[in-house]
PDB file of N, CA and C in Angstrom:
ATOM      1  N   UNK A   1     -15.246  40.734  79.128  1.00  0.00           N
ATOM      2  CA  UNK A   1     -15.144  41.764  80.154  1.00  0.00           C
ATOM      3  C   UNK A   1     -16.531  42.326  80.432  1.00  0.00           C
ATOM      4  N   UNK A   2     -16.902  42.616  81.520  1.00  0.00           N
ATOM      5  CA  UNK A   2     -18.295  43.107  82.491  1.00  0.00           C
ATOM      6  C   UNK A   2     -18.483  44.359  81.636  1.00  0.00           C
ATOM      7  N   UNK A   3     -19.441  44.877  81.116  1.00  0.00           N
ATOM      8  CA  UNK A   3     -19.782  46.379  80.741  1.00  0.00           C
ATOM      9  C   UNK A   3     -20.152  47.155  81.509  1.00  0.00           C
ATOM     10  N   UNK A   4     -19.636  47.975  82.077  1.00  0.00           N
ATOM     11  CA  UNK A   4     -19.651  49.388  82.737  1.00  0.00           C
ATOM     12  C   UNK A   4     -20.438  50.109  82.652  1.00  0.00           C
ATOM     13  N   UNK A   5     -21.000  50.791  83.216  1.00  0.00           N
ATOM     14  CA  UNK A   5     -22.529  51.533  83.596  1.00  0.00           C
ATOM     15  C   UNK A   5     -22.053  53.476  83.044  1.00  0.00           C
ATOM     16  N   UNK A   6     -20.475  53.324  83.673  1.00  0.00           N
ATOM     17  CA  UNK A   6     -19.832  54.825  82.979  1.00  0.00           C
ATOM     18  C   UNK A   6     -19.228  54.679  82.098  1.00  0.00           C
ATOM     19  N   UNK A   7     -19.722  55.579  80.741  1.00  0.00           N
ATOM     20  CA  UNK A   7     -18.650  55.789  79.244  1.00  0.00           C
ATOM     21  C   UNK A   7     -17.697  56.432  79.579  1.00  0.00           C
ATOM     22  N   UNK A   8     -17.543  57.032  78.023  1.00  0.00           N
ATOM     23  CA  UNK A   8     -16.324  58.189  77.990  1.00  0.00           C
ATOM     24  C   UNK A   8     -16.602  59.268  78.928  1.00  0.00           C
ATOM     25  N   UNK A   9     -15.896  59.870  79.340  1.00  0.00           N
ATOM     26  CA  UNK A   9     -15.661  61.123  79.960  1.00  0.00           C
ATOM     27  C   UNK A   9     -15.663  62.231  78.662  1.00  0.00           C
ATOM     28  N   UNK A  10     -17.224  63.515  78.816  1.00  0.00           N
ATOM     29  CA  UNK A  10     -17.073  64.349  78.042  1.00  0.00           C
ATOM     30  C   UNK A  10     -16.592  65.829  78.989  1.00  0.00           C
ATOM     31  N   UNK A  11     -16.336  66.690  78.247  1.00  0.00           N
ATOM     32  CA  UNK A  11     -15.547  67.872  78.740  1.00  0.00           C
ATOM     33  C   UNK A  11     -16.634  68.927  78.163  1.00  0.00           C
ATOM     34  N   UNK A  12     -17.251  69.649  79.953  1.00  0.00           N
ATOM     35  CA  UNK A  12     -17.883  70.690  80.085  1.00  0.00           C
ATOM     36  C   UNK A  12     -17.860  71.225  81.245  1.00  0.00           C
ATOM     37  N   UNK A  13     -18.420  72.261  81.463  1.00  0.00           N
ATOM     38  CA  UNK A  13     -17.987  73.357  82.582  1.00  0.00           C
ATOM     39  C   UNK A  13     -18.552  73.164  83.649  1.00  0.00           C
ATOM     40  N   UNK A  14     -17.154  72.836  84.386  1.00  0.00           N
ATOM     41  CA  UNK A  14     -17.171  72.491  85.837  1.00  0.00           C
ATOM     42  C   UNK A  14     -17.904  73.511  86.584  1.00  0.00           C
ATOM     43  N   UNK A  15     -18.599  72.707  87.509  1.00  0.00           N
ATOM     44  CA  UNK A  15     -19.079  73.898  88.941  1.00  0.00           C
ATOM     45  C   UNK A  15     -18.084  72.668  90.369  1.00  0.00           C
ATOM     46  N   UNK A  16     -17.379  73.700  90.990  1.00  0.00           N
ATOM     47  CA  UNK A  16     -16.459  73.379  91.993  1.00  0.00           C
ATOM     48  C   UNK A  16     -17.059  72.863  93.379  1.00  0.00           C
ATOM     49  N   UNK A  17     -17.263  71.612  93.422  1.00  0.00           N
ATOM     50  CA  UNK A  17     -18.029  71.124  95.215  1.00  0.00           C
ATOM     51  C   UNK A  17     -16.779  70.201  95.620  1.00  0.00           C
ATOM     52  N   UNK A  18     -17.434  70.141  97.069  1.00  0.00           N
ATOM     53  CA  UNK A  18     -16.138  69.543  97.570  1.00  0.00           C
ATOM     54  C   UNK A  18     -16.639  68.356  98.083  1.00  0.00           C
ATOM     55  N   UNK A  19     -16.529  67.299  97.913  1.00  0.00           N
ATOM     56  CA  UNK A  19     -16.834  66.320  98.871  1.00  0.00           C
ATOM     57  C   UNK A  19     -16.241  65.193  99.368  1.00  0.00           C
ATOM     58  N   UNK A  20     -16.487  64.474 101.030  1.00  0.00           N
ATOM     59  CA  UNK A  20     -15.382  63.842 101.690  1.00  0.00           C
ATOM     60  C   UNK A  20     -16.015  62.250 101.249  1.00  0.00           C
ATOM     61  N   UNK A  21     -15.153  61.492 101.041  1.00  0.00           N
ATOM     62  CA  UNK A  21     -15.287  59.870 100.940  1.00  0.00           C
ATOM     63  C   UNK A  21     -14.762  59.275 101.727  1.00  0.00           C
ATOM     64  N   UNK A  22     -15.090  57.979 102.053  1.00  0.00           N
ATOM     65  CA  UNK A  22     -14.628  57.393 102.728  1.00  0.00           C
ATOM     66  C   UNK A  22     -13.191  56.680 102.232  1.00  0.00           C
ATOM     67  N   UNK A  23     -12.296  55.823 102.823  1.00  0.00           N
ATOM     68  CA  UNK A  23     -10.917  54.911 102.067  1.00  0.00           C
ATOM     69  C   UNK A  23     -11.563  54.246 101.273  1.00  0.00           C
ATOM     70  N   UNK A  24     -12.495  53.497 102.086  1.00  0.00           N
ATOM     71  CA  UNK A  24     -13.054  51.991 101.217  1.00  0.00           C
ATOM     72  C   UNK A  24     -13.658  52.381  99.854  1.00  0.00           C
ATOM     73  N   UNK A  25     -14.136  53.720  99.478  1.00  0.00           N
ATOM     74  CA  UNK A  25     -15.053  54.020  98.313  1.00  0.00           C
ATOM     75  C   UNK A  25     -13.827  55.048  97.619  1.00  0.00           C
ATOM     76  N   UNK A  26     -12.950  55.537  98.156  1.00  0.00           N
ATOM     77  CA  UNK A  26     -12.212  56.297  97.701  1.00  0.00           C
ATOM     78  C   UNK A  26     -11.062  55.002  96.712  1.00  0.00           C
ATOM     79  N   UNK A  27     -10.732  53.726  96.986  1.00  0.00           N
ATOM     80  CA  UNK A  27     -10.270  52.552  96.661  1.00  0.00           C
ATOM     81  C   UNK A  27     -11.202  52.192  95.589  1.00  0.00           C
ATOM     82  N   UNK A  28     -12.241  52.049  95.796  1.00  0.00           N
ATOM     83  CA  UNK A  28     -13.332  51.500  94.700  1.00  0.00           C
ATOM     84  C   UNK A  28     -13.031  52.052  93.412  1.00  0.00           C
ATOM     85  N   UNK A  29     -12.835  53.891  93.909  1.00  0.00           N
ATOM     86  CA  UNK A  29     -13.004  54.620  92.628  1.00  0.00           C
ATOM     87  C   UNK A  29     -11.474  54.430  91.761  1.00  0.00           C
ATOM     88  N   UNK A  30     -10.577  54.167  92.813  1.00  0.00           N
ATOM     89  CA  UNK A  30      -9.326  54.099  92.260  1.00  0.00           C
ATOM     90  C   UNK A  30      -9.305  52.231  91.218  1.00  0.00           C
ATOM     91  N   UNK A  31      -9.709  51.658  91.423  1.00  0.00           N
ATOM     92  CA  UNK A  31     -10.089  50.412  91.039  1.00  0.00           C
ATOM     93  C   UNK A  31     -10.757  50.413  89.605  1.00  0.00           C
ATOM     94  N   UNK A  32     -12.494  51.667  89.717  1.00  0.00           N
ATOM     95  CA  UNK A  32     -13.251  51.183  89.131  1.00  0.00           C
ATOM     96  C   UNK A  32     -12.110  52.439  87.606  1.00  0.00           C
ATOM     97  N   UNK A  33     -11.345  53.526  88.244  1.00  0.00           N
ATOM     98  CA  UNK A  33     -10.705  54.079  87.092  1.00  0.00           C
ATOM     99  C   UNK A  33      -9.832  53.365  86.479  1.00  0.00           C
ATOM    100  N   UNK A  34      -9.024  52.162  86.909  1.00  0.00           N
ATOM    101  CA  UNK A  34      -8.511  51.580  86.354  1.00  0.00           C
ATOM    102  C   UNK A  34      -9.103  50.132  85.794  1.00  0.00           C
ATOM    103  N   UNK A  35      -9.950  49.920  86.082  1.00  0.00           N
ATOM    104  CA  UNK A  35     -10.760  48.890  84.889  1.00  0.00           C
ATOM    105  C   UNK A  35     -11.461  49.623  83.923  1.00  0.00           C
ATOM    106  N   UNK A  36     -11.837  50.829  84.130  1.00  0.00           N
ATOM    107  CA  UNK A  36     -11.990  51.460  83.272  1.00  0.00           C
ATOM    108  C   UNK A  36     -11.191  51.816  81.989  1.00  0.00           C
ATOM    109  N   UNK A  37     -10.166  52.586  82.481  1.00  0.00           N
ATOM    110  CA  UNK A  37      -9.020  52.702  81.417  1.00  0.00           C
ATOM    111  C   UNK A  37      -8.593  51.446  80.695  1.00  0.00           C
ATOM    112  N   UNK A  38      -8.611  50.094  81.292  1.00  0.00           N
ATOM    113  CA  UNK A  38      -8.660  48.911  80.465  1.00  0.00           C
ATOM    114  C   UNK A  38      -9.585  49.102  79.225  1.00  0.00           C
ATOM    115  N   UNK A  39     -10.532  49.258  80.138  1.00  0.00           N
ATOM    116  CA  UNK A  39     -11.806  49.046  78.839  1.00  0.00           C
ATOM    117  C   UNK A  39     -11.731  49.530  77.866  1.00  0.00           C
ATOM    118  N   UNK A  40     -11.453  51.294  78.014  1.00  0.00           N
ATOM    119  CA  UNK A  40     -11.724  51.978  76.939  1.00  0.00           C
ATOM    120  C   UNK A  40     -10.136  52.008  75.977  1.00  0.00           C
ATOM    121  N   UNK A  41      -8.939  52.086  76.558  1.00  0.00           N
ATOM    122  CA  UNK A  41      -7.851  51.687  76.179  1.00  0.00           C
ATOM    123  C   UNK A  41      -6.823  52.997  76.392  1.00  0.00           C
ATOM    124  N   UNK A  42      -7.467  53.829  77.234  1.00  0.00           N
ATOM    125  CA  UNK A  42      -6.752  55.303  77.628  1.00  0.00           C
ATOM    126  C   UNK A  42      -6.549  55.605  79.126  1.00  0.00           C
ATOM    127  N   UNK A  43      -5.750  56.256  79.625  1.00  0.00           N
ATOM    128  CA  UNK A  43      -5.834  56.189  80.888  1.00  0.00           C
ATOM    129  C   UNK A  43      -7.037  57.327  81.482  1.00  0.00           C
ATOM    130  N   UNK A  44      -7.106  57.226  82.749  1.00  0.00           N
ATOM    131  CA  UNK A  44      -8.356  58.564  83.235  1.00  0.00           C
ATOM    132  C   UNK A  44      -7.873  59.058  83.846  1.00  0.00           C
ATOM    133  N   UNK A  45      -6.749  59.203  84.392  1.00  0.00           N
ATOM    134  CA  UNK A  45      -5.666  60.367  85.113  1.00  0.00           C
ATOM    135  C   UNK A  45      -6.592  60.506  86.353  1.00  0.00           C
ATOM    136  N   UNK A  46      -7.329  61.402  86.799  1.00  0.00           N
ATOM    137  CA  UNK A  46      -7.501  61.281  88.040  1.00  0.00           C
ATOM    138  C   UNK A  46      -8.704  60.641  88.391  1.00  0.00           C
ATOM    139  N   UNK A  47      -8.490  59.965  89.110  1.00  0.00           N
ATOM    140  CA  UNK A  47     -10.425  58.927  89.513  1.00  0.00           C
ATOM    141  C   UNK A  47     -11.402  59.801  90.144  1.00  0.00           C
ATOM    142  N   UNK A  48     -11.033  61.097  90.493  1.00  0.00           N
ATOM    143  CA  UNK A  48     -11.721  61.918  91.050  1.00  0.00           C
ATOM    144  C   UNK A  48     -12.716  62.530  89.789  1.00  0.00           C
ATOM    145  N   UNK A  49     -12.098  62.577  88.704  1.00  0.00           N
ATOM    146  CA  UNK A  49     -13.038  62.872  87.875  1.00  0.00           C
ATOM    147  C   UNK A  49     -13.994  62.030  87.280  1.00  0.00           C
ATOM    148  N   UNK A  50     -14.081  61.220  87.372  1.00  0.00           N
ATOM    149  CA  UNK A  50     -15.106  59.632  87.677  1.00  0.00           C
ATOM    150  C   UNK A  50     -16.570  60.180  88.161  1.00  0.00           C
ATOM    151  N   UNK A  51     -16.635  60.817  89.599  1.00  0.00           N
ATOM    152  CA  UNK A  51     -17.450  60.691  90.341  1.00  0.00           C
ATOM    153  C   UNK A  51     -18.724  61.883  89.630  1.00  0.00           C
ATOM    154  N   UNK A  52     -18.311  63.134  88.980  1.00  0.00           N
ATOM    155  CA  UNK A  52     -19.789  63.428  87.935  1.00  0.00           C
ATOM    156  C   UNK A  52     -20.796  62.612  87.606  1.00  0.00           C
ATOM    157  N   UNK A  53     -19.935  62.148  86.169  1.00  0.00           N
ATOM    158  CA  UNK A  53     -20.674  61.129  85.858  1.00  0.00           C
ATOM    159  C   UNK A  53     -21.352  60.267  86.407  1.00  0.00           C
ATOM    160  N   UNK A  54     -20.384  59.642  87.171  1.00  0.00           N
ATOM    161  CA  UNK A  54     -21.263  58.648  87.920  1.00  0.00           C
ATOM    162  C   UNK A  54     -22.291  58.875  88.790  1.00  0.00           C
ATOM    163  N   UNK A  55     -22.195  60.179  89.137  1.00  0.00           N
ATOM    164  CA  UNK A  55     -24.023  60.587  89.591  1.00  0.00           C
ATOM    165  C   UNK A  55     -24.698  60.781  89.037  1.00  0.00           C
ATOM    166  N   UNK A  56     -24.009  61.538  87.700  1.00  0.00           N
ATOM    167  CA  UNK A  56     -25.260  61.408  86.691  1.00  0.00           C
ATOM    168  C   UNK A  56     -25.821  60.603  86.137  1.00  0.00           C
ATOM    169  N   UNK A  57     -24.938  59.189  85.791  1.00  0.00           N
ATOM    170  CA  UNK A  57     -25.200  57.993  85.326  1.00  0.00           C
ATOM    171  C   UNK A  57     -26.505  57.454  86.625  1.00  0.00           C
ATOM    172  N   UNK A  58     -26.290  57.379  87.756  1.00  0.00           N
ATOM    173  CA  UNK A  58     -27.256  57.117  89.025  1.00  0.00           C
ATOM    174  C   UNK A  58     -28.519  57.710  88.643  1.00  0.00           C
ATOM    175  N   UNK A  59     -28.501  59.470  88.985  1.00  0.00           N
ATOM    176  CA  UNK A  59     -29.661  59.745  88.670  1.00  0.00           C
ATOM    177  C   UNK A  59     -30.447  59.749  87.530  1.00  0.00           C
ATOM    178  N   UNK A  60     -30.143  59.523  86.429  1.00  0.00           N
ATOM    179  CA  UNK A  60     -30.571  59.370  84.868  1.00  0.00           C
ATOM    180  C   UNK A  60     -31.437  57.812  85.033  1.00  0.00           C
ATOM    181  N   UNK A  61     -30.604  57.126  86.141  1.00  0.00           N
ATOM    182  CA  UNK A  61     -31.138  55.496  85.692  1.00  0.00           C
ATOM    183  C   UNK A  61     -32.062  55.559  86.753  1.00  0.00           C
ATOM    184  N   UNK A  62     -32.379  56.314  87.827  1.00  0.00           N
ATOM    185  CA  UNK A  62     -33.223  56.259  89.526  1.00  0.00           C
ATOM    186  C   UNK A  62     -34.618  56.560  88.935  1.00  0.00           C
ATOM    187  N   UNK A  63     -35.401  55.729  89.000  1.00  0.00           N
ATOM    188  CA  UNK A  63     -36.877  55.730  88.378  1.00  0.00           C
ATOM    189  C   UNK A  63     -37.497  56.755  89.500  1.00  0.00           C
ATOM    190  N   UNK A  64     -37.694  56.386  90.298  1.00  0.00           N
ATOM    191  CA  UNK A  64     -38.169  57.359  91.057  1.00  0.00           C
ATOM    192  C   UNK A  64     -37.726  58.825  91.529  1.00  0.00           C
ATOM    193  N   UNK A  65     -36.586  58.924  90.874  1.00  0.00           N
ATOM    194  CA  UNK A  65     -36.200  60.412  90.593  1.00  0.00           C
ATOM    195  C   UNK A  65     -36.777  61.363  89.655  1.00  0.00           C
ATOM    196  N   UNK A  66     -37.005  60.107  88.633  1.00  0.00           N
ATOM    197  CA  UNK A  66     -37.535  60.875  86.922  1.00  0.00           C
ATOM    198  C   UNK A  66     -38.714  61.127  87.483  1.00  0.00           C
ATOM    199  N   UNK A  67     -39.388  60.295  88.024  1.00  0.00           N
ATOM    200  CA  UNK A  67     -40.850  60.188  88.195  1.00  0.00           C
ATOM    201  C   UNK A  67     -41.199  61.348  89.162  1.00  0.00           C
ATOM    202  N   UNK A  68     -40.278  61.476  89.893  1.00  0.00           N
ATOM    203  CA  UNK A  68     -40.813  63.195  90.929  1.00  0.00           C
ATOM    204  C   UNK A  68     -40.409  63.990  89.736  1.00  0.00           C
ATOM    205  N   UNK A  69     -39.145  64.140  89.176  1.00  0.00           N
ATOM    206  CA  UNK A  69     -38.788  65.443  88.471  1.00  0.00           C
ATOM    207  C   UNK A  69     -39.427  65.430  87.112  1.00  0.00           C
ATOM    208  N   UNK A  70     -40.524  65.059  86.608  1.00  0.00           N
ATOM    209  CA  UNK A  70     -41.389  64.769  85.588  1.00  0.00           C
ATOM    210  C   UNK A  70     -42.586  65.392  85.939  1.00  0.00           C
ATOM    211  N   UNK A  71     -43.172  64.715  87.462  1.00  0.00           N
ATOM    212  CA  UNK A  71     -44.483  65.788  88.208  1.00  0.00           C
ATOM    213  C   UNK A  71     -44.080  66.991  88.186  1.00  0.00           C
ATOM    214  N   UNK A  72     -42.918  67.138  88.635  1.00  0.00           N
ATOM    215  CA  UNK A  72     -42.433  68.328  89.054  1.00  0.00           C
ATOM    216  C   UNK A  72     -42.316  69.283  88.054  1.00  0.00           C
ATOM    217  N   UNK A  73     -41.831  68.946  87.132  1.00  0.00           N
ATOM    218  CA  UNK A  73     -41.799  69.961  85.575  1.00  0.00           C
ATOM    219  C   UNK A  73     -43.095  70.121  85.334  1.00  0.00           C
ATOM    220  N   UNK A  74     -44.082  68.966  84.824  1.00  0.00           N
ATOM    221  CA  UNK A  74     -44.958  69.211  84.522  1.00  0.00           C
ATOM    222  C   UNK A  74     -46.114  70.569  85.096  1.00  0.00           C
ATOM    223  N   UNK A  75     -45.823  70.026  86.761  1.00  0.00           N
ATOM    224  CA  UNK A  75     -46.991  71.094  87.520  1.00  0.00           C
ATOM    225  C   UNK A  75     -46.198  72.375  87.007  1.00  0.00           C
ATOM    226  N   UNK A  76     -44.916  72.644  86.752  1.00  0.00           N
ATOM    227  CA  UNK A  76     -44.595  74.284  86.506  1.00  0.00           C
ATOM    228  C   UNK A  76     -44.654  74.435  85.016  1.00  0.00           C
ATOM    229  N   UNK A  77     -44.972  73.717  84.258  1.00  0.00           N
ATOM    230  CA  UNK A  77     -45.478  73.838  82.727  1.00  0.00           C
ATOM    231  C   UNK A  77     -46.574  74.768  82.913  1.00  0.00           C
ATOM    232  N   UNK A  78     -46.783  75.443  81.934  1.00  0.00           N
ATOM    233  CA  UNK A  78     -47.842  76.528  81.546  1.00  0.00           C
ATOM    234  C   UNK A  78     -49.023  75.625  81.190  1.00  0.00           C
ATOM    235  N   UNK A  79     -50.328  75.553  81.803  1.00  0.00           N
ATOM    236  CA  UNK A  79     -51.368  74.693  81.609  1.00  0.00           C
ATOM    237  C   UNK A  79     -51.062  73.156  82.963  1.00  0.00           C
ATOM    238  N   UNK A  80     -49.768  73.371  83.416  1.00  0.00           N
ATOM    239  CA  UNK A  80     -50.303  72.841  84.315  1.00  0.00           C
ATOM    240  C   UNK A  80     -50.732  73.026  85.643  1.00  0.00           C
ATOM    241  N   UNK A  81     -51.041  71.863  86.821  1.00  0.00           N
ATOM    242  CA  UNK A  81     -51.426  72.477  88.168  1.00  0.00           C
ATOM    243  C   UNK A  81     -50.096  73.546  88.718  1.00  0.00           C
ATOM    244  N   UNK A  82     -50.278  74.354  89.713  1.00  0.00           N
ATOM    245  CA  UNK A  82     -49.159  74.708  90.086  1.00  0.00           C
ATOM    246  C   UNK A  82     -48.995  74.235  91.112  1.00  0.00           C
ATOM    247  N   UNK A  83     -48.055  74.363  92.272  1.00  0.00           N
ATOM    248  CA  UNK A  83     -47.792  73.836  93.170  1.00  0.00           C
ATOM    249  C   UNK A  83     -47.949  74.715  94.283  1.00  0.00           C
ATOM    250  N   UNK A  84     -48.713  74.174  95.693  1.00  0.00           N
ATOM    251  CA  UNK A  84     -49.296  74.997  96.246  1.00  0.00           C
ATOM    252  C   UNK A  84     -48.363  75.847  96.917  1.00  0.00           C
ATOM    253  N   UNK A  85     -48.569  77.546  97.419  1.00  0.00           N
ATOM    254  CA  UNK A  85     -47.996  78.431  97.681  1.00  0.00           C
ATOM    255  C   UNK A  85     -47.478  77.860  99.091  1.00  0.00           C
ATOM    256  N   UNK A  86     -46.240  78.022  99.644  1.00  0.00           N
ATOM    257  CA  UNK A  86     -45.914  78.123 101.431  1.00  0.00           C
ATOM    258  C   UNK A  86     -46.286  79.568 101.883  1.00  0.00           C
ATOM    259  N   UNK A  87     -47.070  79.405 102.878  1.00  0.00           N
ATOM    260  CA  UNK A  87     -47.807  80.799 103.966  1.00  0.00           C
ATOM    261  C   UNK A  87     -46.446  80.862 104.782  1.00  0.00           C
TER     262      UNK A  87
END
């Protein structure tokens, strides 16, 4: 079986957004929750709760995300550059 890019599902405190999908990706997720639940051997009850993770899994792996939000920490580190003021 293919290894999956999303683990377990851990339990922490929700912040409430709303967002619209399309059928075709709204199907995917219903799909990718149930090869999922194969995998791990439990069900995932709603596929809607899928989609966290899986951004977080995205942005954790997006090199060029780390790589801005790395400058980006750094310049607001104490000793480093800061970032220039907006007039």
């Amino acid at each position: 079986m293919a290894k999956l890019k999303l683990g377990p599902l851990e339990d922490d405190k929700p912040v409430k957004v709303s967002v619209e999908l399309s059928a075709a990706v709204h199907r995917d997720l219903v799909a990718y929750a149930e090869v999922l639940a194969k995998e791990a051997g439990r069900a995932v009850g709603d596929p809607v709760k899928l989609i966290p993770p899986m951004v977080e899994r995205f942005m954790a792996t997006d090199r060029g995300f780390s790589k801005l939000r790395h400058a980006t920490r750094s310049r607001s580190q104490p000793g480093g550059s800061a970032p220039p003021k907006a007039e």
